[in-house]
Protein backbone atom coordinates (compact mmCIF):
# COMPACT_ATOMS: atom_id res chain seq x y z
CA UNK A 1 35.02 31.90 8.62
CA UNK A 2 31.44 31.56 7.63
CA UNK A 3 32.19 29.56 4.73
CA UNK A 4 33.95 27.03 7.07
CA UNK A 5 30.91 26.77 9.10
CA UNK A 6 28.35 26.16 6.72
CA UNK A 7 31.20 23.89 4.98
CA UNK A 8 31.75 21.54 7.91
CA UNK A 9 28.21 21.65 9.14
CA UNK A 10 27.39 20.20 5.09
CA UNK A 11 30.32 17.50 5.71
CA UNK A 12 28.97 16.46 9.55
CA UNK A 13 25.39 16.45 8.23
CA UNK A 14 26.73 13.87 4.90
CA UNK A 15 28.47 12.19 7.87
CA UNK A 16 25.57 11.69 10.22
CA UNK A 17 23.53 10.51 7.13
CA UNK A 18 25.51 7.86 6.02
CA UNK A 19 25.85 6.28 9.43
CA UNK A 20 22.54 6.18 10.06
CA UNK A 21 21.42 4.60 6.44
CA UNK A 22 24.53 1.90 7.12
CA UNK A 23 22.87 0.76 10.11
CA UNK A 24 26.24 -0.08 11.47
CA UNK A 25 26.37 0.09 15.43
CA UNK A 26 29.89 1.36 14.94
CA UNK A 27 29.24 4.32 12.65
CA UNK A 28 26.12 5.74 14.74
CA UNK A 29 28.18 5.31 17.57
CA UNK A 30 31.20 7.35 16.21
CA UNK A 31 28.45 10.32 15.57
CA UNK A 32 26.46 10.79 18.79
CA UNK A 33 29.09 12.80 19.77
CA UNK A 34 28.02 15.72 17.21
CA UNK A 35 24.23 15.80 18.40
CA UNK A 36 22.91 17.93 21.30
CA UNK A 37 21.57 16.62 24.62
CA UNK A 38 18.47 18.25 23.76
CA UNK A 39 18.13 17.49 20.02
CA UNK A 40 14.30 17.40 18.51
CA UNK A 41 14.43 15.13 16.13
CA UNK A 42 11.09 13.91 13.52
CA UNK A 43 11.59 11.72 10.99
CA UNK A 44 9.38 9.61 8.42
CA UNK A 45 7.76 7.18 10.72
CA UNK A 46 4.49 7.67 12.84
CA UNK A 47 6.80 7.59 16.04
CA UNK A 48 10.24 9.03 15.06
CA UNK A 49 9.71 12.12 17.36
CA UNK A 50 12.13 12.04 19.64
CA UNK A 51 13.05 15.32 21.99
CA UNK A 52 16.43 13.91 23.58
CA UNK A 53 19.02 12.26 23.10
CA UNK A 54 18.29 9.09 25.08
CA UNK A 55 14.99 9.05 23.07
CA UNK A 56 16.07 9.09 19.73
CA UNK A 57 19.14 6.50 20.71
CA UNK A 58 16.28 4.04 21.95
CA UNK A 59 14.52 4.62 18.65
CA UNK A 60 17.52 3.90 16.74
CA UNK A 61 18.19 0.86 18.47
CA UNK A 62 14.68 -0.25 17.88
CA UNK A 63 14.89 0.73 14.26
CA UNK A 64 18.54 -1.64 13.81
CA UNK A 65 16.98 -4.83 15.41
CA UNK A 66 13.62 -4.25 12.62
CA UNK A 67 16.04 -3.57 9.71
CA UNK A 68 18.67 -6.39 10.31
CA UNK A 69 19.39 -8.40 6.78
CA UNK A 70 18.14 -5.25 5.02
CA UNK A 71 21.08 -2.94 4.07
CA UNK A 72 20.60 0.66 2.11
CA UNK A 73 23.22 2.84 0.29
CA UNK A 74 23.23 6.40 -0.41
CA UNK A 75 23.21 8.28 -3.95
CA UNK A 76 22.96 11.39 -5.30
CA UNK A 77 23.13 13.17 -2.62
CA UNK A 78 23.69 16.91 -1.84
CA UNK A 79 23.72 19.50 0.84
CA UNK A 80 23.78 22.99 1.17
CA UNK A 81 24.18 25.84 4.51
CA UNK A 82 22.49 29.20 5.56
CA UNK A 83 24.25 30.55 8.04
CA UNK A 84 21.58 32.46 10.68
CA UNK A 85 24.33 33.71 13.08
CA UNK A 86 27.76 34.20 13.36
CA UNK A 87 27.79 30.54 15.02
CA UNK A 88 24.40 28.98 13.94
CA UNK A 89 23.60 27.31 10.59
CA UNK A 90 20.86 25.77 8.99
CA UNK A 91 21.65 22.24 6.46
CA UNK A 92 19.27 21.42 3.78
CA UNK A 93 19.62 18.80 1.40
CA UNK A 94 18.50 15.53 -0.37
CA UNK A 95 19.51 11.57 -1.25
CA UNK A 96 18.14 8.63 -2.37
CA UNK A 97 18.44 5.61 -0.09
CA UNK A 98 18.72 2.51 -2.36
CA UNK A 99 18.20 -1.38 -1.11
CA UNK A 100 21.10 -3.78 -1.77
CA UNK A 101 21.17 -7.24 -1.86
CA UNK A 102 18.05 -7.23 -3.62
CA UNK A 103 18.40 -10.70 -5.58
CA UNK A 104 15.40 -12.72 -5.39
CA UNK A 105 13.14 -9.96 -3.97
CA UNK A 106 10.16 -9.28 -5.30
CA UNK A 107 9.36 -5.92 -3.18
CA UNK A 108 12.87 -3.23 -3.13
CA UNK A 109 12.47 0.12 -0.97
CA UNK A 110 13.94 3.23 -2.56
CA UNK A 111 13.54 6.15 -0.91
CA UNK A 112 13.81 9.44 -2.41
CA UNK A 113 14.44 12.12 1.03
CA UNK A 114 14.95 15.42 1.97
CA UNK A 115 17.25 16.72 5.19
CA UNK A 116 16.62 19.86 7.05
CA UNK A 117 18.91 19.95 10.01
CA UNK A 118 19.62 23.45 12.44
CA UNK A 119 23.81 23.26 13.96
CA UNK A 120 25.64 25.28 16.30
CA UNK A 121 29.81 25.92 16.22
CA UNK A 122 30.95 25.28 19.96
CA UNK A 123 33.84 27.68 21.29
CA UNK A 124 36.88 24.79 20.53
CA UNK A 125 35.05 24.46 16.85
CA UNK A 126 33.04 21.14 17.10
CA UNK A 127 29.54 21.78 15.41
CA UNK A 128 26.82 20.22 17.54
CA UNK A 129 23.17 19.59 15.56
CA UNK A 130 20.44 20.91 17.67
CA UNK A 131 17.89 19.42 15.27
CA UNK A 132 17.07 17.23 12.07
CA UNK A 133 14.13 17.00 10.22
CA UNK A 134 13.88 14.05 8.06
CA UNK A 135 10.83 13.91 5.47
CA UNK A 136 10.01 11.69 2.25
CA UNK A 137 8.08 13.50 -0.71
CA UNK A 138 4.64 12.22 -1.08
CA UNK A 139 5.21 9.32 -3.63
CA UNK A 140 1.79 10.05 -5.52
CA UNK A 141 1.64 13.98 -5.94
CA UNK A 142 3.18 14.69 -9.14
CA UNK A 143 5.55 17.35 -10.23
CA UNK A 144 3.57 20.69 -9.78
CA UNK A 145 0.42 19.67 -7.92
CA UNK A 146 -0.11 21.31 -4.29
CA UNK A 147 -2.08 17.64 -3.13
CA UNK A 148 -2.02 14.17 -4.64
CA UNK A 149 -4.67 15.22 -6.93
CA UNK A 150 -3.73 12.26 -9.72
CA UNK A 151 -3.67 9.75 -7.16
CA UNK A 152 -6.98 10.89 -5.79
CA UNK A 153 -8.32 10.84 -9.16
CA UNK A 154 -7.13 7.28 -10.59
CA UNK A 155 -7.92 5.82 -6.72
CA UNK A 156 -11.78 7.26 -7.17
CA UNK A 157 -11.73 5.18 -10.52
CA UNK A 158 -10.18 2.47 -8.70
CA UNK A 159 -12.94 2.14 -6.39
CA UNK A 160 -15.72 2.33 -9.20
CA UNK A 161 -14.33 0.15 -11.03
CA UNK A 162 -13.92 -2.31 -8.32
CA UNK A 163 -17.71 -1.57 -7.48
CA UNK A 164 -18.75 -2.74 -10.88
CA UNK A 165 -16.44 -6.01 -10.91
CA UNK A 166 -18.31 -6.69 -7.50
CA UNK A 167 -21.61 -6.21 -8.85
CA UNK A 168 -20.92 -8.27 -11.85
CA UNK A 169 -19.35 -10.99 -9.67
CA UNK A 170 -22.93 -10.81 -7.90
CA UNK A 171 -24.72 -11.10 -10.80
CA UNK A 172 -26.16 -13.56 -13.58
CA UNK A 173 -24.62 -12.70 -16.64
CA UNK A 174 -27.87 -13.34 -18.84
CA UNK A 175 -30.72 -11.66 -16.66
CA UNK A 176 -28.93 -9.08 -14.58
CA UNK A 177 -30.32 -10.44 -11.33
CA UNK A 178 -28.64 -12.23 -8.46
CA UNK A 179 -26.58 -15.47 -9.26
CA UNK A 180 -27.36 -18.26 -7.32
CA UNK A 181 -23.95 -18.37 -5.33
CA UNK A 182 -24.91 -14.21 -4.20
CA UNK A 183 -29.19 -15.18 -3.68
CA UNK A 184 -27.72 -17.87 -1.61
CA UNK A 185 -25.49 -15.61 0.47
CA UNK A 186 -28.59 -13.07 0.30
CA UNK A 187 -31.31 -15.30 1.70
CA UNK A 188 -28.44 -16.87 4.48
CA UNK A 189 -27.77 -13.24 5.68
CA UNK A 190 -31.56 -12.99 6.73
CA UNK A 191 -31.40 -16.20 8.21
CA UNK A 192 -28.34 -15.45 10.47
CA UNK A 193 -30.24 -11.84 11.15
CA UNK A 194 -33.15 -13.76 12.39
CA UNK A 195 -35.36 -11.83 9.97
CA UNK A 196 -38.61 -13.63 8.97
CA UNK A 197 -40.06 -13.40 5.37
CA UNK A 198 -41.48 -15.60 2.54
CA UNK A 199 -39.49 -17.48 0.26
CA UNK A 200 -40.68 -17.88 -3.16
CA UNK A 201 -39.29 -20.33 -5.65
CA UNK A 202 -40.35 -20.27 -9.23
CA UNK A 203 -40.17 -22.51 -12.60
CA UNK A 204 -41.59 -22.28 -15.92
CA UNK A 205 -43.98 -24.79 -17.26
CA UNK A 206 -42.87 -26.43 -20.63
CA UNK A 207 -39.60 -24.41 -20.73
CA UNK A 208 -38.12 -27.04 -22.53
CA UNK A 209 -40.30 -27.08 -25.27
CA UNK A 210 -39.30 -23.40 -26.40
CA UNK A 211 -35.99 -24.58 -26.45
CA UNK A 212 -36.80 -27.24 -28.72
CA UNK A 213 -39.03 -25.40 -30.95
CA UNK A 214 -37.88 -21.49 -30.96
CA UNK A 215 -34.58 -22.21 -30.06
CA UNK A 216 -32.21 -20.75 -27.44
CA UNK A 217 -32.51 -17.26 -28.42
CA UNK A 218 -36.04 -17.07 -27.35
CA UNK A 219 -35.34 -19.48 -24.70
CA UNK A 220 -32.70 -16.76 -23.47
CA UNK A 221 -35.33 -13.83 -24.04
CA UNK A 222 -38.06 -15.37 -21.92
CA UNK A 223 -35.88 -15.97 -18.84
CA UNK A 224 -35.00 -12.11 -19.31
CA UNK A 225 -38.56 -11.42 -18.82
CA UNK A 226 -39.19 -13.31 -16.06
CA UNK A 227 -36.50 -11.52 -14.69
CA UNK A 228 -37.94 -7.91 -15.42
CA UNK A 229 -40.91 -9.56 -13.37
CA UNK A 230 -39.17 -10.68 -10.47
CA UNK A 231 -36.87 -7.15 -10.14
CA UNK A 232 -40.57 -5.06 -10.75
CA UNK A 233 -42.04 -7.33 -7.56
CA UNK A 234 -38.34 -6.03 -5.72
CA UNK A 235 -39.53 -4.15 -2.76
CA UNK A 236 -37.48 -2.73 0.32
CA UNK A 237 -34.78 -5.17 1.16
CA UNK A 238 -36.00 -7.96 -1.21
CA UNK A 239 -33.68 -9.87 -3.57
CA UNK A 240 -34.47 -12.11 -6.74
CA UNK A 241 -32.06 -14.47 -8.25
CA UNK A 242 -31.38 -17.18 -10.67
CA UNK A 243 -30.76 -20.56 -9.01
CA UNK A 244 -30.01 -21.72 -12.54
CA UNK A 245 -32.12 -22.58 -15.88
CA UNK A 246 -35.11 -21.62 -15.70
CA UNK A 247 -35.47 -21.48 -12.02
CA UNK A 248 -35.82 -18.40 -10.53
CA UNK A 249 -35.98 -17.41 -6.16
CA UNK A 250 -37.05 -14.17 -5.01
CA UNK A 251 -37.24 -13.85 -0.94
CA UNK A 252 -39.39 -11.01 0.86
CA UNK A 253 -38.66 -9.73 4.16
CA UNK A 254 -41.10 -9.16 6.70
CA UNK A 255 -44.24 -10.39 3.96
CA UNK A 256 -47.18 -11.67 5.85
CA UNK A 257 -49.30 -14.55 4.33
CA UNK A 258 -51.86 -12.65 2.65
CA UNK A 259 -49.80 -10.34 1.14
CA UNK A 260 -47.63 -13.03 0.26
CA UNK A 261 -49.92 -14.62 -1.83
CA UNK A 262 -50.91 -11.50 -3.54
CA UNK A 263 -47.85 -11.11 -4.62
CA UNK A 264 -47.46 -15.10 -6.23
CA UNK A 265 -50.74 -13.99 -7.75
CA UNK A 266 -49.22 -10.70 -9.22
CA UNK A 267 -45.70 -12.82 -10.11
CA UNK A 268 -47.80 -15.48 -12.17
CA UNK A 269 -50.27 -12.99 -13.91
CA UNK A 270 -47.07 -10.35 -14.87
CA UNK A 271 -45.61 -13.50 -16.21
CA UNK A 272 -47.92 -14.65 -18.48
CA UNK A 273 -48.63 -11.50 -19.66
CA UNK A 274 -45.22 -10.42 -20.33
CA UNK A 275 -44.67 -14.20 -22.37
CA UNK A 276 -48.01 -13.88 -24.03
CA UNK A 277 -46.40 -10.95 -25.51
CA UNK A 278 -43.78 -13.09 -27.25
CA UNK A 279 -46.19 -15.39 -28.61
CA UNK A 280 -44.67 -18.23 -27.66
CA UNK A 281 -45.97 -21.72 -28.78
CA UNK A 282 -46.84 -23.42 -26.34
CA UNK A 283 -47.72 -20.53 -24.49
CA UNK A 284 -45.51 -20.05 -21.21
CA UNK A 285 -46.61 -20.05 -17.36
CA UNK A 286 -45.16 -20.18 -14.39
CA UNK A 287 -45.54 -22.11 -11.07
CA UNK A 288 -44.81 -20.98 -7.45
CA UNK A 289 -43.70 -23.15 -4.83
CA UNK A 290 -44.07 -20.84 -1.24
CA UNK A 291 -42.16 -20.72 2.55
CA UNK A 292 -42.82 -18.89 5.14
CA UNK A 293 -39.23 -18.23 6.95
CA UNK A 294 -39.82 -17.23 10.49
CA UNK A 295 -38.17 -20.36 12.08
CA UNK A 296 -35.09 -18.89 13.89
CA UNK A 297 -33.40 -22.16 13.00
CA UNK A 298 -33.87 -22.88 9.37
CA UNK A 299 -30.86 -23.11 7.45
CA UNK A 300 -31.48 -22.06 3.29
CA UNK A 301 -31.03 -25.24 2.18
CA UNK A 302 -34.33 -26.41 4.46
CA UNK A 303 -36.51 -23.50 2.99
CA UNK A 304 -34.65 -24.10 -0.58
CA UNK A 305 -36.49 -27.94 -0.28
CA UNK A 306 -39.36 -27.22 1.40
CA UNK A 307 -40.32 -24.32 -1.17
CA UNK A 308 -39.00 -27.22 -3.78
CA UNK A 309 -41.59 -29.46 -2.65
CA UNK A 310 -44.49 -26.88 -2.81
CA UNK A 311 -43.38 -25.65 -6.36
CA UNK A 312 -43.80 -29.48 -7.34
CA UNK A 313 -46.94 -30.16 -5.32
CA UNK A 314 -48.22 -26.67 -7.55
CA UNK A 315 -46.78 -28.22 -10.89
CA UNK A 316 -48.80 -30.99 -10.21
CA UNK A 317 -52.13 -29.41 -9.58
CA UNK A 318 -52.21 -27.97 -13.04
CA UNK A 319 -49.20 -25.67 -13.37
CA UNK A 320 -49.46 -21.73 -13.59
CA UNK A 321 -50.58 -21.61 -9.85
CA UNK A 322 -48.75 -21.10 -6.39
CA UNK A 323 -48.62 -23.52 -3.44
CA UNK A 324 -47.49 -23.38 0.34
CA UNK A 325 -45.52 -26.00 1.88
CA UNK A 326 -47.15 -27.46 4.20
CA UNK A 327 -45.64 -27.74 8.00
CA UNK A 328 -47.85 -30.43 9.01
């Protein structure tokens, strides 16, 4: 007698199952007549809880109008009973739902799930399920871990190593300082934040010529230095970038116009110093065109050409100096 219990509560569970991973209207309809009034049932979605009967056949409706076209089978699948009284029995057991039709899919669902269902044997014989717990193992947490620990691991890698492709993306490959697509982004994110500052755009004076009579290699070497300079002048939320050759930006927030110009001052002299190092012939110097930035309006490309025009009006006045654009 018990072994017919837990043996047709096994076969109505199996039953159940397959009608419900069909998704034919027929087959679910054929099976409502095995579950309780007052069945509790939670499966693998956020809102499969249903307490009733008329909730969990709304759900299932629901659930057949967002699955039409996609169609699952069952395999290897097995159950197992306990019986808990003379008339009560719990199922336990587990399948794997496979997709079919999968030709020309690029994304197929299998899901690997576990059954744990409670049933009760009415007085004519007809088992009745009271509940059903449906549940999917965690796909991530590997055979004898208590958490995802793996997953956790190799997604904390995931996440530095996508910090370091960002920063490099940022970045100008030969000086380690802002590119001029990110100092661009940089100085337009002040802008937008209304935040005032001083723009500072700088050049070297007879670059060219240590190209053409060092060669690249020290060519490459002094724009390192001048970078060293600029990220040494870095202060608070300032940012220095290459805008490309041997032009260089570097934009202060909040700097007035004295201490503005002590720092052009400090960026020239820490430039020639660090190039007289290198003994460069000719030796190197820079020039400074300046901005102040505290028009609520000005767009980068206006304070890109009007520090433009004071770096050439300084150029012009002898080189290795700074100049303000004038607003008059």
């Amino acid at each position: 007698m018990h072994d017919d219990v837990c043996r047709q509560a096994c076969l109505l569970i199996q039953k159940i199952m397959s009608s419900y991973i069909s998704g034919e209207p027929e087959k679910i309809r054929d099976v409502m007549e095995y579950i309780s009034p007052d069945i509790l049932v939670i499966g693998t979605g956020k809102h499969e809880f249903y307490q009733n009967l008329n909730a969990l056949r709304a759900g299932l409706k629901k659930d057949q109008q967002e699955a039409e076209g996609i169609n699952f089978i069952i395999e290897n699948e097995w159950y197992e009973a306990k019986l808990i009284t003379d008339d009560v029995c719990l199922v336990y057991g587990e399948f794997k739902a496979c997709e079919t039709n999968i030709e020309g899919k690029r994304m197929i669902i299998h899901m690997d799930t576990r059954i744990t269902a409670s049933l009760h044997c009415e007085p004519d014989g007809r088992m009745v399920v009271d509940s059903l717990h449906h549940s999917v193992p965690y796909l991530y947490q590997r055979e004898g871990e208590y958490y995802p620990k793996t997953f956790a691991d190799q997604a904390e890698e995931a996440m530095k190593r996508s910090a370091v492709l960002e920063r490099d993306i940022q970045l100008d490959p030969m000086t380690g300082i802002l590119n001029r697509k990110f100092m661009e982004k940089y100085v337009n994110r002040m802008l937008e934040h209304k935040t005032a500052g001083t723009l500072f755009l700088i050049d070297l004076d007879d670059f060219k010529k240590v190209n053409d009579i060092q060669g690249h290699q020290a060519g490459d070497k002094v724009l390192k230095q001048i970078a060293k300079v600029l990220q040494g002048l870095q202060t608070g939320s300032a940012a220095a970038g290459r805008m490309g050759g041997d032009e260089f930006m570097l934009f202060c927030p909040d700097l007035n116009k004295s201490d503005a110009e002590k720092t052009a001052d400090q960026l020239i002299r820490q430039t020639g110093l660090a190039l007289e190092e290198m003994e460069l012939q000719p030796p190197q110097s820079c020039s400074v065109g300046l901005v102040s930035v505290d028009d609520a309006d000005m767009t980068f490309e206006e304070a890109y050409g009007r520090a433009d025009e004071a770096l050439y009006k300084a150029k012009a006045q002898g080189k290795g100096r700074y100049c303000w654009y004038d607003f008059r």
